[in-house]
N, C-alpha and C. Protein backbone atom coordinates (compact mmCIF):
# COMPACT_ATOMS: atom_id res chain seq x y z
N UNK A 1 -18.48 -21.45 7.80
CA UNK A 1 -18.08 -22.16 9.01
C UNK A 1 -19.24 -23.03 9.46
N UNK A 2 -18.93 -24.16 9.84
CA UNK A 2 -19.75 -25.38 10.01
C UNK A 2 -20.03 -24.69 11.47
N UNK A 3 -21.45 -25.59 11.75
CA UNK A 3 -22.07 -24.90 12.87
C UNK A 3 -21.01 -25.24 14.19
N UNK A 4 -20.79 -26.57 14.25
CA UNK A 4 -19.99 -27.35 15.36
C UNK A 4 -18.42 -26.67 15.63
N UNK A 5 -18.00 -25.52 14.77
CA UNK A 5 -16.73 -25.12 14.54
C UNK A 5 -16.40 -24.25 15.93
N UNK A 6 -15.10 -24.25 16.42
CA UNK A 6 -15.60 -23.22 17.52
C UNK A 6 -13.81 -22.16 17.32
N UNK A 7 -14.21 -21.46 17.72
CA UNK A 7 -13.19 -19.99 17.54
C UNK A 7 -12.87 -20.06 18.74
N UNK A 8 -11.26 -19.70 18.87
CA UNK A 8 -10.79 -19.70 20.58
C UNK A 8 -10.35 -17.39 20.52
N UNK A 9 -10.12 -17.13 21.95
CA UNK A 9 -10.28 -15.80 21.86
C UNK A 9 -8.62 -16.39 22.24
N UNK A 10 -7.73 -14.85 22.27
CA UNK A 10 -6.43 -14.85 22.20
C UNK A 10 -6.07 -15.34 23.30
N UNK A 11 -6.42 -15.73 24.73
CA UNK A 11 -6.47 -15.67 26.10
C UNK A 11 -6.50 -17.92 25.85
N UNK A 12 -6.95 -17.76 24.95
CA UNK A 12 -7.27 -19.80 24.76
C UNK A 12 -8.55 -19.95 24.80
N UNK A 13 -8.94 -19.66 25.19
CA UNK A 13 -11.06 -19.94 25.87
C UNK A 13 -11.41 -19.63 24.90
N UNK A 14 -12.54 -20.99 24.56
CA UNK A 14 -13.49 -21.56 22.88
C UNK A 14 -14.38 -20.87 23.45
N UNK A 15 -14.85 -19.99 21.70
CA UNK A 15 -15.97 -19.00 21.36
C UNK A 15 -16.98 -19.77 20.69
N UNK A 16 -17.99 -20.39 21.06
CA UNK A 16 -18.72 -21.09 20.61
C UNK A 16 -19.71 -20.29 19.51
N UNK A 17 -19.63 -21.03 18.34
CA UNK A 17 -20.41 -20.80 16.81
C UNK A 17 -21.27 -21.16 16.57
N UNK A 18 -21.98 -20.40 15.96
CA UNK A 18 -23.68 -21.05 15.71
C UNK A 18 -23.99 -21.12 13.79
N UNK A 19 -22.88 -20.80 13.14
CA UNK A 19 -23.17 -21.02 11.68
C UNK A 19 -22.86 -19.45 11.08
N UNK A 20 -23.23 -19.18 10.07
CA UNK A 20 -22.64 -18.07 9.27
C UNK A 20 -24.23 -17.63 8.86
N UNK A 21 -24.36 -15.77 8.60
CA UNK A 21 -25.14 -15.53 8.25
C UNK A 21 -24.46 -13.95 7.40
N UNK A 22 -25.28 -14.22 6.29
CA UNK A 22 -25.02 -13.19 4.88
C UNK A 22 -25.63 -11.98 5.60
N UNK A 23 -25.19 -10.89 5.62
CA UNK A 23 -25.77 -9.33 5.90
C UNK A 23 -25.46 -8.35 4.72
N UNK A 24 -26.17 -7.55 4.44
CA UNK A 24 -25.90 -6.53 3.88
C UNK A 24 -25.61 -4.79 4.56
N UNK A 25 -24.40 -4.72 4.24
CA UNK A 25 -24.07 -3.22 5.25
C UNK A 25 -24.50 -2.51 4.37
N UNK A 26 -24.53 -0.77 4.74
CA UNK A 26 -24.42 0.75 4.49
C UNK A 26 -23.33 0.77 5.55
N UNK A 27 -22.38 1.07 4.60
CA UNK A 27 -21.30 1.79 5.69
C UNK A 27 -21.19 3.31 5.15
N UNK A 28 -22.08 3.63 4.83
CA UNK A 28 -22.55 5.14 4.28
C UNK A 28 -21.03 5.85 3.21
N UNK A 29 -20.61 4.81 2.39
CA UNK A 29 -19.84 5.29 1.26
C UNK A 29 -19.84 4.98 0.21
N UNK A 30 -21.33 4.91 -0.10
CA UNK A 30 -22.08 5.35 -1.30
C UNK A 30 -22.21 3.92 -2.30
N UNK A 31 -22.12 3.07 -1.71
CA UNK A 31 -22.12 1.58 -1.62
C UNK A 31 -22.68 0.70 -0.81
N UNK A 32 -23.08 -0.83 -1.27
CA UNK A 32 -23.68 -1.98 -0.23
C UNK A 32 -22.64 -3.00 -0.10
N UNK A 33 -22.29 -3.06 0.82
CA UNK A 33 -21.52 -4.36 1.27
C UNK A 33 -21.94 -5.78 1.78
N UNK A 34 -21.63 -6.36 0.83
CA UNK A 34 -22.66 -7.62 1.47
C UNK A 34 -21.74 -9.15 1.86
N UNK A 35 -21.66 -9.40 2.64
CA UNK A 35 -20.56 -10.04 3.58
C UNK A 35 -21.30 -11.49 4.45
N UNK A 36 -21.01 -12.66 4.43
CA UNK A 36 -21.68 -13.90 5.11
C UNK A 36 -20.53 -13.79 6.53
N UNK A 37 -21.36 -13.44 7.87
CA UNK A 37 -20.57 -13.37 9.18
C UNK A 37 -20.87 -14.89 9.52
N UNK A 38 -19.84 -14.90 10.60
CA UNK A 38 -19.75 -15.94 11.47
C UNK A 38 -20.23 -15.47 12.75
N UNK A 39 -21.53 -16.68 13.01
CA UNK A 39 -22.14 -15.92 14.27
C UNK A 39 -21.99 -16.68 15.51
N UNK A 40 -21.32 -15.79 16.60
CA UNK A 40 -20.46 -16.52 17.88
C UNK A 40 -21.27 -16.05 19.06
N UNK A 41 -20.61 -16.30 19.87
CA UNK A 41 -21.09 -16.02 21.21
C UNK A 41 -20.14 -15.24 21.67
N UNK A 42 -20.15 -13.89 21.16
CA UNK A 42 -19.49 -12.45 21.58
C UNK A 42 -20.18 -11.60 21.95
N UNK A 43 -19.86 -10.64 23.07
CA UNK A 43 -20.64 -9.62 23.34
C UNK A 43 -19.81 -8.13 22.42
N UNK A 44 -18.72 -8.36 21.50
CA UNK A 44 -18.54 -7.35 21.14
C UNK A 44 -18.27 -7.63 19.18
N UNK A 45 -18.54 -7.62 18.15
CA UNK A 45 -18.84 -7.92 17.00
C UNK A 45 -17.38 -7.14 16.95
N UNK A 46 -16.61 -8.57 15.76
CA UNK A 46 -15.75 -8.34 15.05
C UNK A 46 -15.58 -8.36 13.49
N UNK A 47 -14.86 -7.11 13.29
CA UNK A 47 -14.82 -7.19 11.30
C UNK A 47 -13.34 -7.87 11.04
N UNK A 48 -12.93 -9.00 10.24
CA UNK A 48 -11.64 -9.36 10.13
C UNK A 48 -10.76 -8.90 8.78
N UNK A 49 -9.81 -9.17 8.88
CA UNK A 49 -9.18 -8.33 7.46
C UNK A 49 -9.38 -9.10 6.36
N UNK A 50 -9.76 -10.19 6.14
CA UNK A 50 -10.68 -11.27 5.28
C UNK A 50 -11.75 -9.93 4.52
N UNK A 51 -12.52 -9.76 5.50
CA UNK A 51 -13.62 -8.40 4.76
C UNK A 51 -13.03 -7.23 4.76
N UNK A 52 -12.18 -6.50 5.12
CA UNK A 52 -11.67 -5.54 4.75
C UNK A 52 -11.14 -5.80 3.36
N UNK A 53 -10.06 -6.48 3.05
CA UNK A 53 -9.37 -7.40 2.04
C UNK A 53 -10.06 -7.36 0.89
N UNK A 54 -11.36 -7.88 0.83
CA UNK A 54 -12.00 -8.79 -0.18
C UNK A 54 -12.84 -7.45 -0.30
N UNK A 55 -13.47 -6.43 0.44
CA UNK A 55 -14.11 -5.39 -0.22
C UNK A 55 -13.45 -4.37 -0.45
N UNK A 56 -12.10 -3.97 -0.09
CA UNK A 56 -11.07 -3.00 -0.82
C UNK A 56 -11.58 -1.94 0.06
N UNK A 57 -11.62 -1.84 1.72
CA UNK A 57 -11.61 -1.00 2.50
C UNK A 57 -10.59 -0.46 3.04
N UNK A 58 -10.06 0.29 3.63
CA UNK A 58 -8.89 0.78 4.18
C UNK A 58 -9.62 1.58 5.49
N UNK A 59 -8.62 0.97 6.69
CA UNK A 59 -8.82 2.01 7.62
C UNK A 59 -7.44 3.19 7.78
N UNK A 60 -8.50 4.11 8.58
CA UNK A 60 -7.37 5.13 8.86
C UNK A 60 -7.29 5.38 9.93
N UNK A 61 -6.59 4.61 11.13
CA UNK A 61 -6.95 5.02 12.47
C UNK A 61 -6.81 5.88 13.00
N UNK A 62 -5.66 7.24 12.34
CA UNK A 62 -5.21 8.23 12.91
C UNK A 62 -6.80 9.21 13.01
N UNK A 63 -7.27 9.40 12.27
CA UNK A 63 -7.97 10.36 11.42
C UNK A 63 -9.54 9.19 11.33
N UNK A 64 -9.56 8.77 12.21
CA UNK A 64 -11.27 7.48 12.09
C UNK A 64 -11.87 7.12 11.37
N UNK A 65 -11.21 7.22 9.88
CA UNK A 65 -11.89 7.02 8.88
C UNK A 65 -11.80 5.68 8.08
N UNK A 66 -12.91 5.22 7.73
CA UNK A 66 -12.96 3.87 7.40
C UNK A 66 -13.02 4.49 5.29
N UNK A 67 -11.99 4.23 4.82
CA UNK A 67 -11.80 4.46 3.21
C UNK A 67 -12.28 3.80 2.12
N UNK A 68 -13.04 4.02 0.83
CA UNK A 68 -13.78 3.04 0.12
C UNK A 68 -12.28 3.12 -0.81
N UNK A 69 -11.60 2.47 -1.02
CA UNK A 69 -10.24 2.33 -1.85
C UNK A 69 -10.52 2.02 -3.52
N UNK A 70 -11.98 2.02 -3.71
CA UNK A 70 -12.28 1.67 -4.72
C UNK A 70 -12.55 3.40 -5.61
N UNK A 71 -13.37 4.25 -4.91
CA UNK A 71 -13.80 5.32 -5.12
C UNK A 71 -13.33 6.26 -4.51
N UNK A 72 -12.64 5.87 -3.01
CA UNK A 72 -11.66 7.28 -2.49
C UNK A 72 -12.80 7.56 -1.61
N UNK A 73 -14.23 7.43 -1.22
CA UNK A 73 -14.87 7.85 -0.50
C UNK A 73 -14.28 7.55 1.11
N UNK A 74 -15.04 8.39 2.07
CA UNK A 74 -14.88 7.88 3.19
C UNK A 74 -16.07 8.24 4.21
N UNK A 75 -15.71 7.76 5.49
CA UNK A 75 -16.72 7.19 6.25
C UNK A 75 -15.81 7.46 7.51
N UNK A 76 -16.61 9.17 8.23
CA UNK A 76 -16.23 9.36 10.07
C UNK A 76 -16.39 7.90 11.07
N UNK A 77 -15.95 7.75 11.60
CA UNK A 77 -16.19 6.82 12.72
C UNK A 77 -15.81 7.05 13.74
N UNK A 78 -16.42 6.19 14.68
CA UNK A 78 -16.08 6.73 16.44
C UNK A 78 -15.42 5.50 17.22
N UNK A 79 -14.84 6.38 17.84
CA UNK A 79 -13.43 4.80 19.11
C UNK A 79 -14.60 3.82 19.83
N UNK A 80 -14.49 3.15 19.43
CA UNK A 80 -15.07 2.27 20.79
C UNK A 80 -14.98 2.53 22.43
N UNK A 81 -16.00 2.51 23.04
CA UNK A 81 -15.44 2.47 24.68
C UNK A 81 -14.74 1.09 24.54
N UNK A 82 -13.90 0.85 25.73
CA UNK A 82 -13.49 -0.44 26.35
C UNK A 82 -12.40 -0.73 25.68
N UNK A 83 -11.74 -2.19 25.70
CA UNK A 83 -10.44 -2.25 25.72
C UNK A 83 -10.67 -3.03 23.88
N UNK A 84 -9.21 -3.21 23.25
CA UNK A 84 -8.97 -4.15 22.35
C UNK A 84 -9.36 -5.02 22.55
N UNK A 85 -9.57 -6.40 21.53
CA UNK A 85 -10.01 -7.58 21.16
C UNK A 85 -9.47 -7.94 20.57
N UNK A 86 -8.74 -9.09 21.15
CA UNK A 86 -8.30 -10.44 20.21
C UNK A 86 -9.04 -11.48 19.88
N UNK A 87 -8.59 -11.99 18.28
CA UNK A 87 -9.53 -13.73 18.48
C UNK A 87 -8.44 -14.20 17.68
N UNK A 88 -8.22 -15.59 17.71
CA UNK A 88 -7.31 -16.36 17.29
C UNK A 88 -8.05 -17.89 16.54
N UNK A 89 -7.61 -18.40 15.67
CA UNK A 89 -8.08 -19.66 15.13
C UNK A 89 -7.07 -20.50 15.60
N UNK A 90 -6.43 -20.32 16.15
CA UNK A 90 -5.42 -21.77 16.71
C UNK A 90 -5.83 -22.87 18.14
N UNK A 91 -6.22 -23.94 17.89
CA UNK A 91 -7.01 -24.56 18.70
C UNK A 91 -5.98 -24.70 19.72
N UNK A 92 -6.86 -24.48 21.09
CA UNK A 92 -5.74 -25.06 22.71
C UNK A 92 -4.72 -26.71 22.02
N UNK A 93 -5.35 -27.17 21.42
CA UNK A 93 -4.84 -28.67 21.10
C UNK A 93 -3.85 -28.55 19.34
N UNK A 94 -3.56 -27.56 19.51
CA UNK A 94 -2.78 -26.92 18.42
C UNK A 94 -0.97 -27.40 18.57
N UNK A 95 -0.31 -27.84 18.01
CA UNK A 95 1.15 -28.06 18.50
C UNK A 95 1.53 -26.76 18.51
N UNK A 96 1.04 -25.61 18.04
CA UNK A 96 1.72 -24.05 17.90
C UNK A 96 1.01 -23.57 19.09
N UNK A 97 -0.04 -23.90 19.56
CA UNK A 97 -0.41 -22.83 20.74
C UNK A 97 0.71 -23.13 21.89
N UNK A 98 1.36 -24.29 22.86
CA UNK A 98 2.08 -24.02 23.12
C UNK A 98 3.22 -22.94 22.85
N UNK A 99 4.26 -23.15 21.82
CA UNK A 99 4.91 -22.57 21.77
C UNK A 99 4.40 -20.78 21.39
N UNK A 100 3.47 -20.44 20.96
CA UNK A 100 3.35 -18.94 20.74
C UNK A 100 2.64 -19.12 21.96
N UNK A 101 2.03 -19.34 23.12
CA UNK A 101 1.42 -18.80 24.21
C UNK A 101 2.71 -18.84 25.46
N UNK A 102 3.63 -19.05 25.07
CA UNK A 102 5.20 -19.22 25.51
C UNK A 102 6.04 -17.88 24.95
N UNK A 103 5.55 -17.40 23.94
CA UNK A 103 6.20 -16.24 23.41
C UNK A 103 5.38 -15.48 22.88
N UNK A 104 4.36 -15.10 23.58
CA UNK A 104 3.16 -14.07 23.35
C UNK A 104 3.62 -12.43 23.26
N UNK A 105 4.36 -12.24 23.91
CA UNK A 105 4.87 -10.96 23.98
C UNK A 105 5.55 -10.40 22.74
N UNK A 106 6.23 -11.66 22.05
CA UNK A 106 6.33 -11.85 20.48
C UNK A 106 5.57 -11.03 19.32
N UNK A 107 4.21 -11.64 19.73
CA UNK A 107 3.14 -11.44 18.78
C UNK A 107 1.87 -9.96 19.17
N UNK A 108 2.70 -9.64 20.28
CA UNK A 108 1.57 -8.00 20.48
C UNK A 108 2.09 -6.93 20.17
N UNK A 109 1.40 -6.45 19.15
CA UNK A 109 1.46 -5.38 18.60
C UNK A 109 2.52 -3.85 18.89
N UNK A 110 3.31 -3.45 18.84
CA UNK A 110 4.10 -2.86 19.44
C UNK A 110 3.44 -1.28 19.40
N UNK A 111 3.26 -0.09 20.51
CA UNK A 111 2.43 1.17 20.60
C UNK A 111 3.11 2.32 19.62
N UNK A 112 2.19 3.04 19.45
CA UNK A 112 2.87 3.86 18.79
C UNK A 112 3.43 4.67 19.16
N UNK A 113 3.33 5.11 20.29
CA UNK A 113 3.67 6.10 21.17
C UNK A 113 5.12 5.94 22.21
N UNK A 114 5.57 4.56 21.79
CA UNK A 114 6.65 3.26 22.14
C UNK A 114 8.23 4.57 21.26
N UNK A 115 8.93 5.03 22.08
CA UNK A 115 10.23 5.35 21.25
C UNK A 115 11.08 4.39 20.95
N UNK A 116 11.49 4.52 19.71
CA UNK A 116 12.31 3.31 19.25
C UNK A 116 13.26 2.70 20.62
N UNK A 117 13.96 1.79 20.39
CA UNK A 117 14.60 1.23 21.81
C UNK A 117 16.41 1.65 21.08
N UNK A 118 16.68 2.67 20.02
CA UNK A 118 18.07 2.71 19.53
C UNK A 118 18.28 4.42 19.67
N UNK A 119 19.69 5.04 19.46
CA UNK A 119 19.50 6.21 18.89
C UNK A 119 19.83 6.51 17.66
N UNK A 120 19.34 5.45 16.85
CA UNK A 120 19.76 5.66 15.53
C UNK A 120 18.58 6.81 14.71
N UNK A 121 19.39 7.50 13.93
CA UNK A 121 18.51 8.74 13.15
C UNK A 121 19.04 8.28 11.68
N UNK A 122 18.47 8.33 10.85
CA UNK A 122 18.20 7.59 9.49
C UNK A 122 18.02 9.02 8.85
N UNK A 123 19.24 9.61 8.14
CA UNK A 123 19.07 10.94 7.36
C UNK A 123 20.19 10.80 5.63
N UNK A 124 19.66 11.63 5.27
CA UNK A 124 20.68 11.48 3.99
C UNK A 124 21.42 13.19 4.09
N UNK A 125 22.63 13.02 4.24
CA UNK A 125 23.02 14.38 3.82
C UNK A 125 23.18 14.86 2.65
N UNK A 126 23.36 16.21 2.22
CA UNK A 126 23.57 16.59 1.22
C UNK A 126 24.04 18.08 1.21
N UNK A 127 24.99 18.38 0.60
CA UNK A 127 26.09 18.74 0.73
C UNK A 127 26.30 19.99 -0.43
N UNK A 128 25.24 20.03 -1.19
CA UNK A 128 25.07 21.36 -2.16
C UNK A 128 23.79 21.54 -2.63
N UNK A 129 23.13 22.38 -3.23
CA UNK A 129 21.60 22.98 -3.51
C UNK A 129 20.91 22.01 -4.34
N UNK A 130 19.91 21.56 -4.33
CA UNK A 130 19.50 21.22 -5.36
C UNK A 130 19.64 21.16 -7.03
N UNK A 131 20.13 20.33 -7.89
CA UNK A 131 20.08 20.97 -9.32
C UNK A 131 18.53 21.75 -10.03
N UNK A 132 18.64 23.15 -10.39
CA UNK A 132 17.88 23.55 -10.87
C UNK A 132 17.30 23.26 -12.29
N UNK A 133 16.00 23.89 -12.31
CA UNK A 133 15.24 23.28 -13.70
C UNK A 133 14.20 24.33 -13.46
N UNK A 134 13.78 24.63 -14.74
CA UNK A 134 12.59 25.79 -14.58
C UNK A 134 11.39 24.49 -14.66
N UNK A 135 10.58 25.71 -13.53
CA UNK A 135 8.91 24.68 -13.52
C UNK A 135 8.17 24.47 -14.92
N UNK A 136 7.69 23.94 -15.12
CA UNK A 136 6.82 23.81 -16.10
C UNK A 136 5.86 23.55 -15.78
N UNK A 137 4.40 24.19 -16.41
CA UNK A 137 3.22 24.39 -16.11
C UNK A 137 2.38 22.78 -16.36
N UNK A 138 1.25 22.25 -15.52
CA UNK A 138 0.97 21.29 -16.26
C UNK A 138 -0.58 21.53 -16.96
N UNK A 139 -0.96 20.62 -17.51
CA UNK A 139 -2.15 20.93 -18.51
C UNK A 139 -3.55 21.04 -17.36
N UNK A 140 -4.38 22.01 -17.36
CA UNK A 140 -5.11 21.97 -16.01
C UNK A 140 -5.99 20.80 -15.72
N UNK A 141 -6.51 19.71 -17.04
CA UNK A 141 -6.90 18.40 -16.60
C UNK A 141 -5.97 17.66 -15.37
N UNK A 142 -4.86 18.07 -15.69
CA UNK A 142 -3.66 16.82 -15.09
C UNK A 142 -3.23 17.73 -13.61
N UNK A 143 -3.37 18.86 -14.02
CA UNK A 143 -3.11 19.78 -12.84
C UNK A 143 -4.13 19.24 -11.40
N UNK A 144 -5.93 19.38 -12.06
CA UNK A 144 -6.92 18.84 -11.43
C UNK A 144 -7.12 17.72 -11.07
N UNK A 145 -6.88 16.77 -11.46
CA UNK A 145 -6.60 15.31 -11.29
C UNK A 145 -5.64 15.18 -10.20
N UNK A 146 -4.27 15.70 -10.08
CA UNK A 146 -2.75 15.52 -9.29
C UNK A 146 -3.21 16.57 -8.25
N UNK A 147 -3.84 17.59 -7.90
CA UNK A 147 -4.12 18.13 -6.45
C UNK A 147 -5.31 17.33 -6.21
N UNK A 148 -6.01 16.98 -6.74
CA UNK A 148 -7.11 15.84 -5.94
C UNK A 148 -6.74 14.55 -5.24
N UNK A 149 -5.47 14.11 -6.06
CA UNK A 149 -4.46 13.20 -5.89
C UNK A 149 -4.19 13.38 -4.30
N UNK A 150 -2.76 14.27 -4.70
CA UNK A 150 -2.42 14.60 -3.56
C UNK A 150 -3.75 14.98 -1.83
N UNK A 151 -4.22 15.53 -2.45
CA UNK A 151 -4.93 15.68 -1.31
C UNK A 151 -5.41 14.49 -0.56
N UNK A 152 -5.48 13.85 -1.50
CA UNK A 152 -6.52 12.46 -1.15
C UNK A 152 -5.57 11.33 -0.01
N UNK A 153 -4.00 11.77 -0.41
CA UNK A 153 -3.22 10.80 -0.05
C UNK A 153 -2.55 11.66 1.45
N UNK A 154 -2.73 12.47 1.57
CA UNK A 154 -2.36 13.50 2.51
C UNK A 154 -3.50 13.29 3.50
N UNK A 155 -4.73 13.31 3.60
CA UNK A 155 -5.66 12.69 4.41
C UNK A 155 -5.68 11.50 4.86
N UNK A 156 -5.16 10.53 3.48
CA UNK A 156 -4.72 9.16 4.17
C UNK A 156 -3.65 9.29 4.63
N UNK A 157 -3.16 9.74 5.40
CA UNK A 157 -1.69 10.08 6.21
C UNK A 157 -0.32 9.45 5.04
N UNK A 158 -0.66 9.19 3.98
CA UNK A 158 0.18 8.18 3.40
C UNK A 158 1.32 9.40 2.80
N UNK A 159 1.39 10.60 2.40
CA UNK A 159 2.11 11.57 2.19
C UNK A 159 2.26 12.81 3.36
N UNK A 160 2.87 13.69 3.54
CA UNK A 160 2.85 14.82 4.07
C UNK A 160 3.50 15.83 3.21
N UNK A 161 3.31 17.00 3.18
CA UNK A 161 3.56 18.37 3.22
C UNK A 161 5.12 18.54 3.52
N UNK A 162 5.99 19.00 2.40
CA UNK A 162 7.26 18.77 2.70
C UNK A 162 7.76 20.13 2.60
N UNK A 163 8.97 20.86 3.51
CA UNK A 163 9.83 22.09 3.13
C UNK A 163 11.04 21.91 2.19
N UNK A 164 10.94 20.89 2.17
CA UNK A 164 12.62 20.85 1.30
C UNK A 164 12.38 21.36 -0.34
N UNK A 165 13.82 21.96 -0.71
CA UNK A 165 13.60 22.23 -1.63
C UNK A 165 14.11 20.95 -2.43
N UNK A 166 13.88 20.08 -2.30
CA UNK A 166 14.31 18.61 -3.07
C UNK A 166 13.12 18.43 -3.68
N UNK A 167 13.12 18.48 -4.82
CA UNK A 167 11.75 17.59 -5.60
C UNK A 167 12.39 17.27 -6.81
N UNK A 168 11.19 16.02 -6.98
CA UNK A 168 11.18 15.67 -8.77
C UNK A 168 10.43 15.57 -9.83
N UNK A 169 10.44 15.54 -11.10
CA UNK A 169 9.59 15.88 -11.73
C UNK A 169 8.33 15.08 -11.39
N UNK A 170 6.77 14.86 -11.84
CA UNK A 170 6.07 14.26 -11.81
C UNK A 170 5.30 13.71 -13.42
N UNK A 171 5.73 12.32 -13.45
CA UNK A 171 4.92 11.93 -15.15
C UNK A 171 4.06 10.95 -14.79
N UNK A 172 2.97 10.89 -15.85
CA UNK A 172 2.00 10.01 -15.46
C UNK A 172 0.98 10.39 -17.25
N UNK A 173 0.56 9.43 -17.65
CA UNK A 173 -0.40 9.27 -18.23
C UNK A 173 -1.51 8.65 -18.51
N UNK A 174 -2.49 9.30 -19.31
CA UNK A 174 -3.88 8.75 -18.79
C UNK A 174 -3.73 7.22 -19.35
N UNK A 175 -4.64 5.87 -18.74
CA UNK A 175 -4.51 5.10 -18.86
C UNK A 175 -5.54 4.54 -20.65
N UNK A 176 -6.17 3.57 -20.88
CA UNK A 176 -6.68 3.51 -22.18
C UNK A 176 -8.43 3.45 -21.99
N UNK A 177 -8.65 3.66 -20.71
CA UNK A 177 -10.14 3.55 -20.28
C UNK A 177 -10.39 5.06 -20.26
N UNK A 178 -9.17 6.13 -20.20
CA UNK A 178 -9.59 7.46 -20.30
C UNK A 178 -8.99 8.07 -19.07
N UNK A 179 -9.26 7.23 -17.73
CA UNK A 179 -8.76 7.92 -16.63
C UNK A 179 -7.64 7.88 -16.53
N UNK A 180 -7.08 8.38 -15.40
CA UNK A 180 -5.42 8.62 -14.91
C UNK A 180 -5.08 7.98 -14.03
């Protein structure tokens, strides 16, 4: 970003830029991240999904963990005091800032804690037992590999822990580099 460039915050009001500067992080997951910021006139430093993106980070907001998606490592983190932050690249002299600062309510984020606005319940019935199949044992490489798996994805909230007796088999083989 050219020095003269200026960033508006979500509100319209220009964030004045002073040029870009290369840093190197420790985000303590066993890696260096090295990233060229854009340096503004903020009192509160923003990371954009540009660098999340491009270094294969994942957050986990439930659970504060910032994820190395490359290695599975992760990284505790703590809430910020104070409120959210917006920034926007759409200049006041934008033909779109009119119309989205006209329908802003559009574009904010909806809570999570928000109950749907329907009473619709989204279920599948089913109407007799499962078809049976005897378990079969798996080889304890693949065994060790698939609970590390699982675990890994269960922390990233991305699976849960299920009662049903509905399941299906699981196949997978190792790829030609050796791993799985």
């Amino acid at each position: 970003v050219a020095q003269d460039n200026t960033l508006y915050a979500e509100n319209g009001s220009a964030i004045k830029c002073y040029g870009t500067e290369k840093i190197n992080l420790d985000l303590w997951l066993r890696r260096k991240f090295s990233w060229c910021f854009i340096v503004a006139d903020i009192s509160h430093p923003i990371i954009g999904n540009d660098f999340l993106e491009k270094l294969e980070l994942l957050i986990d907001i439930k659970n504060r963990r910032l994820i190395d998606s490359l290695a599975f490592f992760s990284a505790k983190g703590v809430k910020a005091p104070g409120n959210a932050l917006g920034l926007t690249l759409i200049s006041n002299q934008s033909p779109f800032h009119t119309i989205l600062s006209k329908f802003r309510k559009l574009f904010t984020p909806m809570s999570a804690d928000v109950d749907a606005p329907h009473n619709v319940e989204h279920c599948i019935e089913t109407k007799s037992p499962p078809v049976f199949s005897k378990a079969r044992r798996l080889n304890p490489d693949k065994l060790k590999f698939l609970k590390q798996e699982f675990q890994t994805l269960m922390e990233q909230g991305i699976i849960r822990q299920s009662q049903s007796a509905f399941a299906s088999p699981i196949h997978f083989v190792k790829k030609p580099n050796g791993n799985w």
